[in-house]
Protein backbone atom coordinates (compact mmCIF):
# COMPACT_ATOMS: atom_id res chain seq x y z
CA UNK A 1 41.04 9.51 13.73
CA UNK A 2 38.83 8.59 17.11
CA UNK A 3 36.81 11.11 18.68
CA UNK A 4 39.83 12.68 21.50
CA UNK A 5 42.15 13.58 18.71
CA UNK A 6 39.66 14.96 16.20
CA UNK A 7 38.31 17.39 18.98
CA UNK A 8 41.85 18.28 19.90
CA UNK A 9 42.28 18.88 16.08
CA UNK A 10 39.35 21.31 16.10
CA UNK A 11 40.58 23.22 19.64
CA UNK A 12 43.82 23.78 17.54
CA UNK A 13 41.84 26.02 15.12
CA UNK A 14 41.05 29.80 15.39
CA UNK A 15 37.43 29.56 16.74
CA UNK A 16 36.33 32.33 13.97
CA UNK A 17 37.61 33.03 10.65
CA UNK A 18 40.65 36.13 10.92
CA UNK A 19 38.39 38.37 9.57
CA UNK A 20 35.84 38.33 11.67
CA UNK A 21 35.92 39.07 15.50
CA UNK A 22 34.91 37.12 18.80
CA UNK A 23 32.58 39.87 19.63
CA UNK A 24 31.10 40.26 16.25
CA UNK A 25 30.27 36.63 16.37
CA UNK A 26 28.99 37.49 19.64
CA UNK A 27 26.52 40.20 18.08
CA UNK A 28 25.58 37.92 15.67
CA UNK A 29 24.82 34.82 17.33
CA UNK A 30 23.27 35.90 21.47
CA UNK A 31 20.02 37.05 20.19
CA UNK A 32 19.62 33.60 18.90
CA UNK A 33 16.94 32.40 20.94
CA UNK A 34 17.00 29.00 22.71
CA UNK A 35 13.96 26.76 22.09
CA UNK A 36 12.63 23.62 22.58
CA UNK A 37 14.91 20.71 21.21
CA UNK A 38 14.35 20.08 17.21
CA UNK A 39 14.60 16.85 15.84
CA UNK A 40 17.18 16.29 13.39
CA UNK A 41 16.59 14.20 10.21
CA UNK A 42 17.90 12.26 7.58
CA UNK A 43 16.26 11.99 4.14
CA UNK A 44 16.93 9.16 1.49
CA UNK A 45 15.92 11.82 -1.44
CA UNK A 46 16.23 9.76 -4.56
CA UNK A 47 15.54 11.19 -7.73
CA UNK A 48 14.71 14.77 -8.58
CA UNK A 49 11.87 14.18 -9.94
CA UNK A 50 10.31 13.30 -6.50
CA UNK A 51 9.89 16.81 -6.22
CA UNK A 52 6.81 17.14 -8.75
CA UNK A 53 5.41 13.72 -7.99
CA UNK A 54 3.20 12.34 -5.89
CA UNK A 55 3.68 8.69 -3.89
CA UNK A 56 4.28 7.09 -0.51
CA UNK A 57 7.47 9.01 -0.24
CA UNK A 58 6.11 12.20 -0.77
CA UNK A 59 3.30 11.71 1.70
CA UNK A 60 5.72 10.69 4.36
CA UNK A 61 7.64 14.04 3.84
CA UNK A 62 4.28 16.18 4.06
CA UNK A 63 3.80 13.95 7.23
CA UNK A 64 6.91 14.42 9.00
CA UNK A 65 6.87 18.32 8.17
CA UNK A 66 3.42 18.21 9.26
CA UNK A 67 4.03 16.83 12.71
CA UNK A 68 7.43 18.86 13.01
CA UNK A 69 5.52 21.67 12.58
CA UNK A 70 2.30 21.46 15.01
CA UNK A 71 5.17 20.89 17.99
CA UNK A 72 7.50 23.59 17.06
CA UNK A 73 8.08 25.50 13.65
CA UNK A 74 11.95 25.80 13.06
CA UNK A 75 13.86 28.86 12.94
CA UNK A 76 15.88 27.74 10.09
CA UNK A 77 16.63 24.71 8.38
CA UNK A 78 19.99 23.28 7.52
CA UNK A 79 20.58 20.83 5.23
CA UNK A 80 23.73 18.78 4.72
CA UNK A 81 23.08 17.72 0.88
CA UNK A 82 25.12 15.11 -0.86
CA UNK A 83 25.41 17.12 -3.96
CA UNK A 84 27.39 19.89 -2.24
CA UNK A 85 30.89 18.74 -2.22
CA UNK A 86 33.76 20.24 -1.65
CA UNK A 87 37.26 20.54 -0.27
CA UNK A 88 36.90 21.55 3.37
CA UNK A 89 33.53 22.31 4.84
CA UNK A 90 31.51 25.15 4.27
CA UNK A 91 28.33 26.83 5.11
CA UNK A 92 26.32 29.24 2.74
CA UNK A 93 25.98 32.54 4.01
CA UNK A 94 23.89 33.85 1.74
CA UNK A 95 20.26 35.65 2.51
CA UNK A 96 18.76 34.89 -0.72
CA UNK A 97 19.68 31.47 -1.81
CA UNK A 98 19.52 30.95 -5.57
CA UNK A 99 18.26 27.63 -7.30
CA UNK A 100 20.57 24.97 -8.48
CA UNK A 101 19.30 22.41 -10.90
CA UNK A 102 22.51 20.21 -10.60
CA UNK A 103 21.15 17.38 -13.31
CA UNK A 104 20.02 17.07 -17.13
CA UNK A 105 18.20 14.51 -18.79
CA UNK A 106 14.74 15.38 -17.21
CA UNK A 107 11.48 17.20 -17.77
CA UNK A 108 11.42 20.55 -18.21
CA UNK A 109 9.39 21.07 -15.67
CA UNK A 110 11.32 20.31 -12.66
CA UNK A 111 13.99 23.08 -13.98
CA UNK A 112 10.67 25.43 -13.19
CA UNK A 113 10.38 24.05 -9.86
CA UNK A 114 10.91 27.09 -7.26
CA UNK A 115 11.33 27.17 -3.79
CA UNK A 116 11.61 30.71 -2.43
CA UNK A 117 12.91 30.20 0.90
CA UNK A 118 15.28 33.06 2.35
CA UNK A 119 18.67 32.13 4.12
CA UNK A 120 20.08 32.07 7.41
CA UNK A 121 23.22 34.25 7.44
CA UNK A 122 22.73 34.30 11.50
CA UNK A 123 22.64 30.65 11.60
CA UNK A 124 24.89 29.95 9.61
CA UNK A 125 27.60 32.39 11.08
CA UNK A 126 26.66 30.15 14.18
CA UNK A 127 27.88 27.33 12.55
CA UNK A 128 31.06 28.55 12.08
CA UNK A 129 31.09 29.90 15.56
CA UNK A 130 30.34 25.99 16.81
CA UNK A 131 32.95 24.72 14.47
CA UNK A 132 35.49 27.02 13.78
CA UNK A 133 37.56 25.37 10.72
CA UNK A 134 33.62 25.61 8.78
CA UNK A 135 34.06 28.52 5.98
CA UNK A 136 31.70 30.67 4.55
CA UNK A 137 30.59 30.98 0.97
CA UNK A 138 28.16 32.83 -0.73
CA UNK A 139 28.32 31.06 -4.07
CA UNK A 140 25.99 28.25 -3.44
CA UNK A 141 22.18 28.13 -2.94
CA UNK A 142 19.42 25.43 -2.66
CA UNK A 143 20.53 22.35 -4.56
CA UNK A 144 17.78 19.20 -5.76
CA UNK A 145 19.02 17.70 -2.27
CA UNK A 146 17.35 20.50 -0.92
CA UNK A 147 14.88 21.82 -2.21
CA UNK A 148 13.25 18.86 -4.06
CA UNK A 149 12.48 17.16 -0.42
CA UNK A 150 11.31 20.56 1.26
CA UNK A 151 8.71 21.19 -1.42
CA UNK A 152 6.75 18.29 0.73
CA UNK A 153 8.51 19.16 3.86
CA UNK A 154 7.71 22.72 4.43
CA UNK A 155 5.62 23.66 1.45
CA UNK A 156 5.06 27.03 2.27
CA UNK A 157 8.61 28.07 1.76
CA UNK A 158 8.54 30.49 4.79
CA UNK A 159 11.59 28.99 6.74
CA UNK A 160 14.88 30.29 6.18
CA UNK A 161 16.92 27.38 4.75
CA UNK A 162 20.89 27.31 4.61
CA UNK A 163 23.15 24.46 3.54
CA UNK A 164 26.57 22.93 4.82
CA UNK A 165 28.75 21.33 2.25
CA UNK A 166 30.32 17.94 2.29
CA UNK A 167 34.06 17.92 2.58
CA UNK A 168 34.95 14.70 -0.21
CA UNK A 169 38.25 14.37 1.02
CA UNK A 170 37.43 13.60 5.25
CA UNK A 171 37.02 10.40 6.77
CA UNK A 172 33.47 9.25 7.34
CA UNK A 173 34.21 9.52 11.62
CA UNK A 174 34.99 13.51 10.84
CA UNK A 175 31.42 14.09 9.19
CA UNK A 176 30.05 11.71 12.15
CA UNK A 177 32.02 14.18 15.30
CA UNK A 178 31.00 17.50 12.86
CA UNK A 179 27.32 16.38 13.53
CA UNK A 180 28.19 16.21 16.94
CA UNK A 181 30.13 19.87 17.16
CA UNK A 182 26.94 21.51 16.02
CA UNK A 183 24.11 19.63 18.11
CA UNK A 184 23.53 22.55 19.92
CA UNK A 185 21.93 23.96 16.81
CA UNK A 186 18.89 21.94 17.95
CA UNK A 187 18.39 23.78 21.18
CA UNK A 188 18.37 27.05 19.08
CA UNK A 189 15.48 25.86 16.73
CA UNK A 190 17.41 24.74 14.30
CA UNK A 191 16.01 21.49 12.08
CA UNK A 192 18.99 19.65 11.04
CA UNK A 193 18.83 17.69 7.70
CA UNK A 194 20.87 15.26 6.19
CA UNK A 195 19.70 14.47 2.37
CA UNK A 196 21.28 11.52 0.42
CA UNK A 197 21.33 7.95 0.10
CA UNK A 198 22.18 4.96 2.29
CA UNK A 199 22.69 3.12 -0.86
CA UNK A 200 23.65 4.92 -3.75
CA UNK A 201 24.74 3.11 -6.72
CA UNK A 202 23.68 4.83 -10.18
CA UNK A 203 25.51 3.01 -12.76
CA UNK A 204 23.47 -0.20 -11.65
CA UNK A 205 20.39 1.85 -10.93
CA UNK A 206 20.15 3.34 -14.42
CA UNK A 207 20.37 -0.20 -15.72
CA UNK A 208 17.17 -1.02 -14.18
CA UNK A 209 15.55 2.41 -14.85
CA UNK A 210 16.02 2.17 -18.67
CA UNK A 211 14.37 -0.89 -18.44
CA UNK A 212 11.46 0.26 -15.88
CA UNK A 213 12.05 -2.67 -13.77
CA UNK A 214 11.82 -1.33 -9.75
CA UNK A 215 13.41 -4.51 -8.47
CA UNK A 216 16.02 -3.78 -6.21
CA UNK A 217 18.95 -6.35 -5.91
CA UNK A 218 19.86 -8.30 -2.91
CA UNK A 219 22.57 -6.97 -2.25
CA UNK A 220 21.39 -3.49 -2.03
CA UNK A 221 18.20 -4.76 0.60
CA UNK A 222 20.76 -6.54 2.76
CA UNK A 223 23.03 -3.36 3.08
CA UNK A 224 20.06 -1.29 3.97
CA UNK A 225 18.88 -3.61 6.24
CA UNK A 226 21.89 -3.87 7.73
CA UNK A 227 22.42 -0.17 8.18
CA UNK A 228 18.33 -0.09 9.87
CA UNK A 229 19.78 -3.21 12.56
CA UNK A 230 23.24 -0.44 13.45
CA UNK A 231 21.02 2.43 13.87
CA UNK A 232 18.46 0.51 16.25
CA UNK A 233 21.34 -1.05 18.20
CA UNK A 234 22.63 2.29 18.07
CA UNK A 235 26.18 0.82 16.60
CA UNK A 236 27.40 4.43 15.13
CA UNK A 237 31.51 3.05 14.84
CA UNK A 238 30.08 -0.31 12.67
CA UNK A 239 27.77 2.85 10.43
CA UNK A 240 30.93 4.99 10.21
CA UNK A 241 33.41 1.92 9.56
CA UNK A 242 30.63 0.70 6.92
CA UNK A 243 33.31 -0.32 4.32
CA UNK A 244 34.28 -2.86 6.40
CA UNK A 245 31.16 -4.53 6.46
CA UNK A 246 31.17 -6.71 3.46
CA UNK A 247 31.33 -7.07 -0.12
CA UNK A 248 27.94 -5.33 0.21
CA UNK A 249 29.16 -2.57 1.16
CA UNK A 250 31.09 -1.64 -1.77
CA UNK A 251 28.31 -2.14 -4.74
CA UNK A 252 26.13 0.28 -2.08
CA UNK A 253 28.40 2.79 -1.22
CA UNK A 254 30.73 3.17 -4.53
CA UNK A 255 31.73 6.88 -3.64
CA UNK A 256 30.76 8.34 0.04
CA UNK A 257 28.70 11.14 -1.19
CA UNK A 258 25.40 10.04 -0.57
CA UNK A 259 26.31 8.25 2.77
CA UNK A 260 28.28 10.68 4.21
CA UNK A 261 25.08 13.11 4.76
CA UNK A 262 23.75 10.53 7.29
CA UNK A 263 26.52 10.95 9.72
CA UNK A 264 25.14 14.60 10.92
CA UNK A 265 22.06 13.56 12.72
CA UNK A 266 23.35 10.13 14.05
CA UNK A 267 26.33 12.59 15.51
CA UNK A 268 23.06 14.85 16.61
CA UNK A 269 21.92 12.37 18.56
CA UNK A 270 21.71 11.69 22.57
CA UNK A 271 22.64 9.12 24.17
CA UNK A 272 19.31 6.64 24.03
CA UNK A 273 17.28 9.21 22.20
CA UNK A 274 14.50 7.59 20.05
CA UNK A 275 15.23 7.30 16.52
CA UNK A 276 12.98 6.23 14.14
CA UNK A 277 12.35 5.33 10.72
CA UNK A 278 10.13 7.28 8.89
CA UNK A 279 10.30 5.81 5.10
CA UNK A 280 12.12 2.63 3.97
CA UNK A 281 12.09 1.54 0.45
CA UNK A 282 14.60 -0.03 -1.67
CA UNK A 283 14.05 0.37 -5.42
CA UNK A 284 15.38 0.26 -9.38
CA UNK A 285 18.44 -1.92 -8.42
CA UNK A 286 20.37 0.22 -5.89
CA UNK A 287 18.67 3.04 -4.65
CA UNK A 288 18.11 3.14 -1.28
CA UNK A 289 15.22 5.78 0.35
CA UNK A 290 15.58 5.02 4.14
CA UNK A 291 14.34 7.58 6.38
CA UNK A 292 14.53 8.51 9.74
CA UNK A 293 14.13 10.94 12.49
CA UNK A 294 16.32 11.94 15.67
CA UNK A 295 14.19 12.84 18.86
């Protein structure tokens, strides 16, 4: 699908779900106030236990919240997490998100991990009003992809915080024009966050984990790389037709989960707007924690 069609696709849809009308959307979403443009982010988020440790990565998170922060505080915080997958695309509604602890197998002390951080019903009722076939739901909350990177984010907790799901079943050029659709979120103080994995491979990664070795393999650093060269030559079509790429490709990107979260703030982006890296590391085999920031 190229970028004329899929926007004809979305002026086909009702702009608001049936039950809900134009002018309650309206109610809900004009006292949004405009602000100053936010950036919009993507976060290579790794393992869940990064959210009770300590290391480079970390730091770089309290950093980049730092420096967000001392410009412009966000009104709210989406985040487009890679363990949020559905059929369709949808955006929690909720005002009190609960905590998901979507893995086993670790201490028990990152199950105790909370991060008290209210919703956004208003914001995300403007997401739906930005892209109309977007769905609510109220049976999600704050999943590791979340929460376990805005613990050195935005420690404090006192930003509302909403997520948007990841439709499995679209094309990777959909999730790229979606990030597009709702760009004007940034304008409304709105911090945009896309949390998974440029490369992703677990069944290879786990391999090297049980045996503590941190080497990544080659084929994992020249994906990554490859990915950093796109983004700087600003090459979004060669990002979203990735699985043409290379054998590569396919070891680092086994199932589109974890890559598809990186489309929303490349499709946030303006046309020869800085973006730049804020973390890089490739580690245990095929993990992948590139970083970067839009604007």
């Amino acid at each position: 699908m190229d970028r004329k069609d899929f926007l004809r696709s979305m002026m086909a849809l009702p702009a608001v779900p049936a039950a809900m009308k134009l002018e309650q959307f309206s109610a809900l979403t004009d006292e949004l106030k405009g602000t100053e443009k936010m950036p919009a982010l993507f976060i290579g988020h790794g393992s869940p236990m990064n959210a009770i440790e300590e290391n480079p990565f970390t730091k770089s998170l309290k950093a980049t919240g730092e420096a967000i922060i001392k410009k412009q505080k966000p009104n709210a915080i989406l985040v487009v997490s890679a363990h949020w997958l559905t059929k369709g695309t949808y955006v929690n509604v909720h005002p009190k998100p609960k905590m998901i602890y979507d893995f086993g197998g670790f201490p028990e002390a990152l199950s105790k991990v909370n991060y008290p951080a209210l919703g956004s019903p208003e914001y995300a009722k403007e997401v739906m009003n930005l892209v109309g076939k977007v769905k609510a739901s109220d049976d999600w909350g704050l999943d590791h992809g979340a929460w376990a990177i805005l613990k050195h984010l935005f420690p404090a907790a006192d930003i509302p915080v909403f997520q948007m799901s990841v439709d499995f079943y679209s094309q990777m050029d959909v999730h790229y024009y979606l990030g597009r659709m709702i760009r004007k979120l940034r304008e409304k103080g709105v911090l945009v966050i896309g949390s998974g994995n440029v490369v992703h491979n677990l069944s290879v990664s786990m391999q090297q984990m049980a045996k503590g070795d941190p080497k990544p393999f080659d084929w994992a650093i020249e994906f990554d790389t490859w990915v950093k060269q796109k983004i700087e030559a600003r090459d979004f079509q060669a990002l979203i037709k990735y699985d043409k790429s290379g054998k590569e490709a396919k070891l680092a990107v086994p199932t589109m989960d974890h890559y598809a979260p990186m489309m929303y703030p490349l499709g946030m982006a303006l046309e020869k707007e800085d973006i730049t890296t804020i973390y890089e590391e490739v580690y245990y085999g095929g993990v992948s924690m590139r970083c970067f920031k839009v604007g």
